[in-house]
Protein backbone atom coordinates (compact mmCIF):
# COMPACT_ATOMS: atom_id res chain seq x y z
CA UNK A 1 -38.74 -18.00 43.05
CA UNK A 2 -41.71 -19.10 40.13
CA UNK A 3 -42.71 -16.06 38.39
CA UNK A 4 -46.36 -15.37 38.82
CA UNK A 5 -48.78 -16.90 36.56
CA UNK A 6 -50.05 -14.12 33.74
CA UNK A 7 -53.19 -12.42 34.62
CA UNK A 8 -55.90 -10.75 32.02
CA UNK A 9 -58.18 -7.87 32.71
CA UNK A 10 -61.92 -8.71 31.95
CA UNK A 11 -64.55 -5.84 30.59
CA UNK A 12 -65.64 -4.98 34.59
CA UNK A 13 -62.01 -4.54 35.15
CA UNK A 14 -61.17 -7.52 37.47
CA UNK A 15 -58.67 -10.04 37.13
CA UNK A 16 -58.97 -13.71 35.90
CA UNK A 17 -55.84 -16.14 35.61
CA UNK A 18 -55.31 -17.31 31.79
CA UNK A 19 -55.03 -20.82 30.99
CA UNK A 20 -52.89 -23.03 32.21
CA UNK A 21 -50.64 -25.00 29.68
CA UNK A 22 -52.36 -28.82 29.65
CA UNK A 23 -55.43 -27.57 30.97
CA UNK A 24 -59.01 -28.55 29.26
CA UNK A 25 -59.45 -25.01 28.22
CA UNK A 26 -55.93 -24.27 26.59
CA UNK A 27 -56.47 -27.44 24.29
CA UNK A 28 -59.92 -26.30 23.27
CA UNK A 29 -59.19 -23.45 21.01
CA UNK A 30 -56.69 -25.97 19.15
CA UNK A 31 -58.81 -28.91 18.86
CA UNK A 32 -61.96 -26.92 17.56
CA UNK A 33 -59.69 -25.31 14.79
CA UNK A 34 -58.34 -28.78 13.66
CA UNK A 35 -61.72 -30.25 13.37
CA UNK A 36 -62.66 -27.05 11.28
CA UNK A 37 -59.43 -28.01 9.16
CA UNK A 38 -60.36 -31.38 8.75
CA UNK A 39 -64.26 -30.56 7.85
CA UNK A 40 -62.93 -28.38 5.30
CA UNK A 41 -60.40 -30.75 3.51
CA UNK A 42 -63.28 -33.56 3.57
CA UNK A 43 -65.31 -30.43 1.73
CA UNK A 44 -62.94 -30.16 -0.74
CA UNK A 45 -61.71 -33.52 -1.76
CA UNK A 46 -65.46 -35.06 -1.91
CA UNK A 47 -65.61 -32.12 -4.18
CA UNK A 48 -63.02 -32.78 -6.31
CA UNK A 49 -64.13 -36.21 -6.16
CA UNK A 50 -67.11 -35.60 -7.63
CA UNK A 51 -65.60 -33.40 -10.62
CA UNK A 52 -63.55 -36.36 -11.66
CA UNK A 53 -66.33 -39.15 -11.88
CA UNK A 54 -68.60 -36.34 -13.80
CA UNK A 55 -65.75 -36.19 -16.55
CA UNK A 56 -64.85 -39.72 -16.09
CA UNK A 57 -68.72 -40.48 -17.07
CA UNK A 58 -68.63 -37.67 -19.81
CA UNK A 59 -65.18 -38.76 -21.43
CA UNK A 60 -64.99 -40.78 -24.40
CA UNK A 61 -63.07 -43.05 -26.57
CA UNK A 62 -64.75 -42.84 -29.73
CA UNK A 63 -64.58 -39.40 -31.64
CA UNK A 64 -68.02 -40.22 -31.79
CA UNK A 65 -70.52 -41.79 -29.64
CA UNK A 66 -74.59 -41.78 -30.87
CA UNK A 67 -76.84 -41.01 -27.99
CA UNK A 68 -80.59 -40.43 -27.58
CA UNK A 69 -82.25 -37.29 -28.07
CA UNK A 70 -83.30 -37.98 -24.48
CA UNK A 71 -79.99 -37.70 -23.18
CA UNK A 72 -78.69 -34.65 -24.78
CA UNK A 73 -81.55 -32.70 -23.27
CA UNK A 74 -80.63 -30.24 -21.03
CA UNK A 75 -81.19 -30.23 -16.95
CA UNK A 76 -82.42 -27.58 -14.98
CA UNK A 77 -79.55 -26.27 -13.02
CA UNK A 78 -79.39 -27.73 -9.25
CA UNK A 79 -79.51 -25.47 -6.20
CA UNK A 80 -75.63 -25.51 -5.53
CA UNK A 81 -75.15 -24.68 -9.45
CA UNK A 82 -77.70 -21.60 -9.31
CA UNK A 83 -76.17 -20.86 -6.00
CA UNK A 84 -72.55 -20.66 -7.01
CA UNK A 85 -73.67 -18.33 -10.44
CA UNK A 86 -75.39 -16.13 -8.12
CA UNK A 87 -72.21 -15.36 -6.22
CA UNK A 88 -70.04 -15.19 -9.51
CA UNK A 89 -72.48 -13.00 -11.11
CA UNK A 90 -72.60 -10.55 -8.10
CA UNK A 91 -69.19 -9.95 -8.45
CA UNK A 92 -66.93 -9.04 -11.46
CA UNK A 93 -63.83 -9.74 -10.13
CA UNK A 94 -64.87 -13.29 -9.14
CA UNK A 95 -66.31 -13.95 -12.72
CA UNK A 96 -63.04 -12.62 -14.21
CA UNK A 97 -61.22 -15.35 -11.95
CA UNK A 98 -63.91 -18.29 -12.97
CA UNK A 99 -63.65 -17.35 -16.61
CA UNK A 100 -60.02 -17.34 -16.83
CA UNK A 101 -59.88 -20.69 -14.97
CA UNK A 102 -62.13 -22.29 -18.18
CA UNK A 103 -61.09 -22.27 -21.77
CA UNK A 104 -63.76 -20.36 -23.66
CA UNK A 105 -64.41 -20.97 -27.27
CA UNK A 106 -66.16 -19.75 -30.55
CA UNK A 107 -68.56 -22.53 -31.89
CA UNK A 108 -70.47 -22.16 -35.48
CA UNK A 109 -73.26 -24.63 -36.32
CA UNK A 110 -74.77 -24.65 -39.60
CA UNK A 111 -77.17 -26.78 -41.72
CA UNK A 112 -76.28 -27.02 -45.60
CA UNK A 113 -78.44 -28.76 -47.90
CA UNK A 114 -76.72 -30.91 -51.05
CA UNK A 115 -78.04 -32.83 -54.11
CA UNK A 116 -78.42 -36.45 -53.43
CA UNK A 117 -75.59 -37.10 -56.80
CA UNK A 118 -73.28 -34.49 -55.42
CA UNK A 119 -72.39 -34.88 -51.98
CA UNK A 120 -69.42 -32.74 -50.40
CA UNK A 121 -65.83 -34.10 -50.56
CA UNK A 122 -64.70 -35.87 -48.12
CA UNK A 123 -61.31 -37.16 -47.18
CA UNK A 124 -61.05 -40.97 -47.53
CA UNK A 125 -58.86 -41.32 -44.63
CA UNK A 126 -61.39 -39.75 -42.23
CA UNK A 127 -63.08 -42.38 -40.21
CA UNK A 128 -66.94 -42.65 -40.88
CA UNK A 129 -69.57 -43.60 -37.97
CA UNK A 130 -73.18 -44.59 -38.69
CA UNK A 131 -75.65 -45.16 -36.36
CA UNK A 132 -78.79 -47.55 -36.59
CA UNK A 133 -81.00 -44.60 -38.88
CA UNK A 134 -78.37 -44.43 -41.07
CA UNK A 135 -77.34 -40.84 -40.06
CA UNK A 136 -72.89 -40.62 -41.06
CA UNK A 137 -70.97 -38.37 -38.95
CA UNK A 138 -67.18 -37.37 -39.31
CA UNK A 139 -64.95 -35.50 -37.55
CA UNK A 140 -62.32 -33.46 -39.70
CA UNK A 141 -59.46 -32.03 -38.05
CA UNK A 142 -58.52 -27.80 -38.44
CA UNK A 143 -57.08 -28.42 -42.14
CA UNK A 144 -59.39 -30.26 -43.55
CA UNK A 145 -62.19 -27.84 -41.97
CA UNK A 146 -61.23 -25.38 -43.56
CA UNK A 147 -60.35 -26.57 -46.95
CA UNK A 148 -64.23 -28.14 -46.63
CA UNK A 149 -65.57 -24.76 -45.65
CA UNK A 150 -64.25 -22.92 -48.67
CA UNK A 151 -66.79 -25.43 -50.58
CA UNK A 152 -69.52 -25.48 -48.78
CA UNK A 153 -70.10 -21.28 -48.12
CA UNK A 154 -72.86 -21.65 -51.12
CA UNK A 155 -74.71 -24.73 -49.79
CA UNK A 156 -75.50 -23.30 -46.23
CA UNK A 157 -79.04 -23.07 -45.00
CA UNK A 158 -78.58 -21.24 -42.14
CA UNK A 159 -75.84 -20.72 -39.25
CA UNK A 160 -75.24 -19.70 -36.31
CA UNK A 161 -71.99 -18.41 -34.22
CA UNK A 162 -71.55 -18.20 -30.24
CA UNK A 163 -69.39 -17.93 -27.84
CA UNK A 164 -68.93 -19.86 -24.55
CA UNK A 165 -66.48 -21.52 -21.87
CA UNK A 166 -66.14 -25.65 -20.78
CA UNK A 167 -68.98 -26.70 -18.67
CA UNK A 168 -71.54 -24.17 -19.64
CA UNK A 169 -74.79 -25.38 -21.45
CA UNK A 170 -74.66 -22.85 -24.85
CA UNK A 171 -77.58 -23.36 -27.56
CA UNK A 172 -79.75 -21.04 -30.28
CA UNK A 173 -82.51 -21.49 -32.33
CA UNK A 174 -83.79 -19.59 -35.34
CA UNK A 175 -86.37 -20.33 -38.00
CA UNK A 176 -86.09 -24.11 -38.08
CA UNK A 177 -83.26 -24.77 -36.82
CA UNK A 178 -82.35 -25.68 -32.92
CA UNK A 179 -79.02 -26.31 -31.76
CA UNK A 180 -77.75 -27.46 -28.29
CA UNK A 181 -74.57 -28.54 -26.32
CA UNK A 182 -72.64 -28.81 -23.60
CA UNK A 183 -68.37 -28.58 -24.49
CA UNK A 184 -65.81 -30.09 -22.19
CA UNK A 185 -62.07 -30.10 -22.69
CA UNK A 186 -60.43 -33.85 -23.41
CA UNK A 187 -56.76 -34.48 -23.42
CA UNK A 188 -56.50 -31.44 -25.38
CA UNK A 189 -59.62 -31.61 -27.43
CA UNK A 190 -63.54 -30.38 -27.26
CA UNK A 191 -65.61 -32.97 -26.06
CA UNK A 192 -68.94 -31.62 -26.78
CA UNK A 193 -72.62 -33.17 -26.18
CA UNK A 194 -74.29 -32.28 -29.48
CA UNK A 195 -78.13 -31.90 -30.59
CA UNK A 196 -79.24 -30.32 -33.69
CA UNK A 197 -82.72 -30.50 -35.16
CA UNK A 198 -84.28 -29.14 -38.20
CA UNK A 199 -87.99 -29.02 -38.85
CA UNK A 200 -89.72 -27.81 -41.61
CA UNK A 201 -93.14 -26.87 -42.46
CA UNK A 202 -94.85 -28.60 -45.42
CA UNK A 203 -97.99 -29.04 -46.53
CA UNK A 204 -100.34 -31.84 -45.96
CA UNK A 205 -102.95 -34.01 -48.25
CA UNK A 206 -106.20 -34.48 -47.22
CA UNK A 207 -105.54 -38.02 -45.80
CA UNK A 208 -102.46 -37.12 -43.54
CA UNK A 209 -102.87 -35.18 -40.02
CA UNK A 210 -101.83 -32.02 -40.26
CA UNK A 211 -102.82 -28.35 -38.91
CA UNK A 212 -106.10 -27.10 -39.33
CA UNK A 213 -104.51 -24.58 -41.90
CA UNK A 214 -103.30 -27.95 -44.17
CA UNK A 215 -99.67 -27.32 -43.13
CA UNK A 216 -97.74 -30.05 -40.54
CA UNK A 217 -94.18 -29.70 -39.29
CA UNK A 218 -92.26 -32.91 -40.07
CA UNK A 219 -88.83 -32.71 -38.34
CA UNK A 220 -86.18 -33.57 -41.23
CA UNK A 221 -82.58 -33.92 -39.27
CA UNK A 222 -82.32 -34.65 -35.56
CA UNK A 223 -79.04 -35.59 -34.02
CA UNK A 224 -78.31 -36.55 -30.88
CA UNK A 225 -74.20 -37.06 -30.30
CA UNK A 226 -71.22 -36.94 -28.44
CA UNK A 227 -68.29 -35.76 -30.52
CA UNK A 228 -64.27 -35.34 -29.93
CA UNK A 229 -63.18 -32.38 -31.82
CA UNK A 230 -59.72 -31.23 -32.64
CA UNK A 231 -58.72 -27.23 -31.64
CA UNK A 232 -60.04 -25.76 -35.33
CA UNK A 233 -61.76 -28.95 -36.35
CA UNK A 234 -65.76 -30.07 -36.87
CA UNK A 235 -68.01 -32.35 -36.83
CA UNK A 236 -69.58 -33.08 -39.89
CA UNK A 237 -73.48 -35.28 -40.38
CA UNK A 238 -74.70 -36.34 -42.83
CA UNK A 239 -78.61 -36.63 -41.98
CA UNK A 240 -79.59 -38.52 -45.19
CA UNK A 241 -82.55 -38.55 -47.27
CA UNK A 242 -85.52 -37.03 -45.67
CA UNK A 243 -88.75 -37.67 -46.83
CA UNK A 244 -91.34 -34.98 -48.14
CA UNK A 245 -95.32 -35.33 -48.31
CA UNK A 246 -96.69 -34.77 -51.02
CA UNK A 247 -94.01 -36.77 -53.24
CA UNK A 248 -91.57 -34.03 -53.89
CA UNK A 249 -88.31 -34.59 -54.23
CA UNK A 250 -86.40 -35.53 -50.71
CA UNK A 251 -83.67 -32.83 -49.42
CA UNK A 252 -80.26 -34.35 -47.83
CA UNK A 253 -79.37 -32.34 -45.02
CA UNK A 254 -75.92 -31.38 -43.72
CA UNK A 255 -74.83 -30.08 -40.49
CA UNK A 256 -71.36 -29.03 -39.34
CA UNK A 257 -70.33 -27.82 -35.61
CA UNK A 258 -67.00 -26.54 -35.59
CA UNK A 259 -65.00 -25.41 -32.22
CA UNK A 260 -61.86 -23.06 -31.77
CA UNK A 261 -60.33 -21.94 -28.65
CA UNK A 262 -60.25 -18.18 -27.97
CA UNK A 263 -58.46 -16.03 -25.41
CA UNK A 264 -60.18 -13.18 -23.62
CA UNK A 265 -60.11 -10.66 -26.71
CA UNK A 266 -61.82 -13.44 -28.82
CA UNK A 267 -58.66 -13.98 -31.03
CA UNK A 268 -57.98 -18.22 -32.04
CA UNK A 269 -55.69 -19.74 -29.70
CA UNK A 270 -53.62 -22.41 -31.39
């Protein structure tokens, strides 16, 4: 004898037959939570798509590659970006989760200023790249950084520390200095989008255009780069002469960016 086919109770308390196995409404609840599946996993891998042609396009082969000052302006954050820092933001759990996810690191810029006839020491080994101004850049790995450093604490101008994590836009300014970038990690090392401008006040002759006060701001260094840096290591520029009105003597300026993993106390990760 067939067993009787399984009954349900609805909210008015009468009966209704489930289902049948086969029929058009069994297979709906089934094929609505595949297509859900498969909208999500199209989600996802156009997403992760997307991550790996942004570093693809941000990666580089050269330890240094000279851009425009153009291009190392930052972009106002898009709506999914200011959308997805909202939600991180509102919850400290899920920023604990997103900053452990990203290596963070401590970055110091600072500009130093040498004589023309005495130049800092650099190692002969180290490749040197020069763009069309005549601006030289280096990049020095942790030892030589910090055997550099030890000669150079007199000759700084100004500097600045911060910290920050891969894929978040960091930058300060103070007096005349501005610094910018934007650090990735590359096979190990920083790959950071670097600008770094000094500008100076000085004052102007009666001939040249300058404030109505007789003072102008001429901008003195302004660098616009792409760098791979070494875990302890820096760039180093070498900004060249820079003219001053008036005929007084012109000032080289020096700037150095260097980049060191931390953990989540702040202490150097090797």
């Amino acid at each position: 004898m067939a067993e009787p086919a399984p009954i349900s109770t609805t909210a008015a308390g009468g009966r209704e037959s489930q289902p049948q196995p086969g029929s058009p409404r069994h297979r709906a609840g089934p094929l609505k939570s595949k297509f859900v599946w498969i909208g999500l996993a199209v989600v996802v891998l156009t997403v992760a798509l997307l991550w790996v042609l942004q570093n693809e396009k941000d990666n580089t082969k050269e330890d240094i590659t000279w851009l425009t000052m153009a291009e190392t302006a930052g972009q106002p954050p898009g709506a999914f970006t200011r959308l997805k820092f909202r939600i991180l933001g509102s919850s400290k759990r899920l920023w604990s989760l997103y900053a452990a996810a990203h290596k963070q690191m401590s970055m110091e810029a600072s500009f130093l200023s040498y004589p023309e006839d005495f130049p800092p020491h650099l190692p002969l080994s180290v490749q040197t790249f020069t763009n069309a101004d005549g601006m030289r850049a280096w990049v020095l790995s942790a030892a030589e950084w910090s055997e550099l450093k030890a000669r150079a604490r007199d000759r700084s101008l100004v500097a600045v520390r911060m910290t920050t994590m891969e894929g978040q836009e960091s930058g300060a300014a103070t007096g005349p200095m501005e610094v910018g970038f934007l650090p990735r990690v590359q096979h190990g090392k920083f790959n950071l989008r670097v600008r770094a401008v000094w500008a100076g006040d000085t004052k102007s002759d009666s001939s040249s255009a300058g404030t109505a006060s007789g003072w102008t701001t001429i901008t003195n260094f302004a660098l616009a780069c792409r760098a791979l840096i070494p875990n302890g290591g820096a760039l180093v520029v070498d900004g060249g002469k820079s003219p001053v009105a008036g005929g007084a003597q012109a000032t080289n300026y020096w700037f150095t960016l260097s980049a060191m993993a931390i953990d989540s106390k702040g202490d150097p990760k090797k």
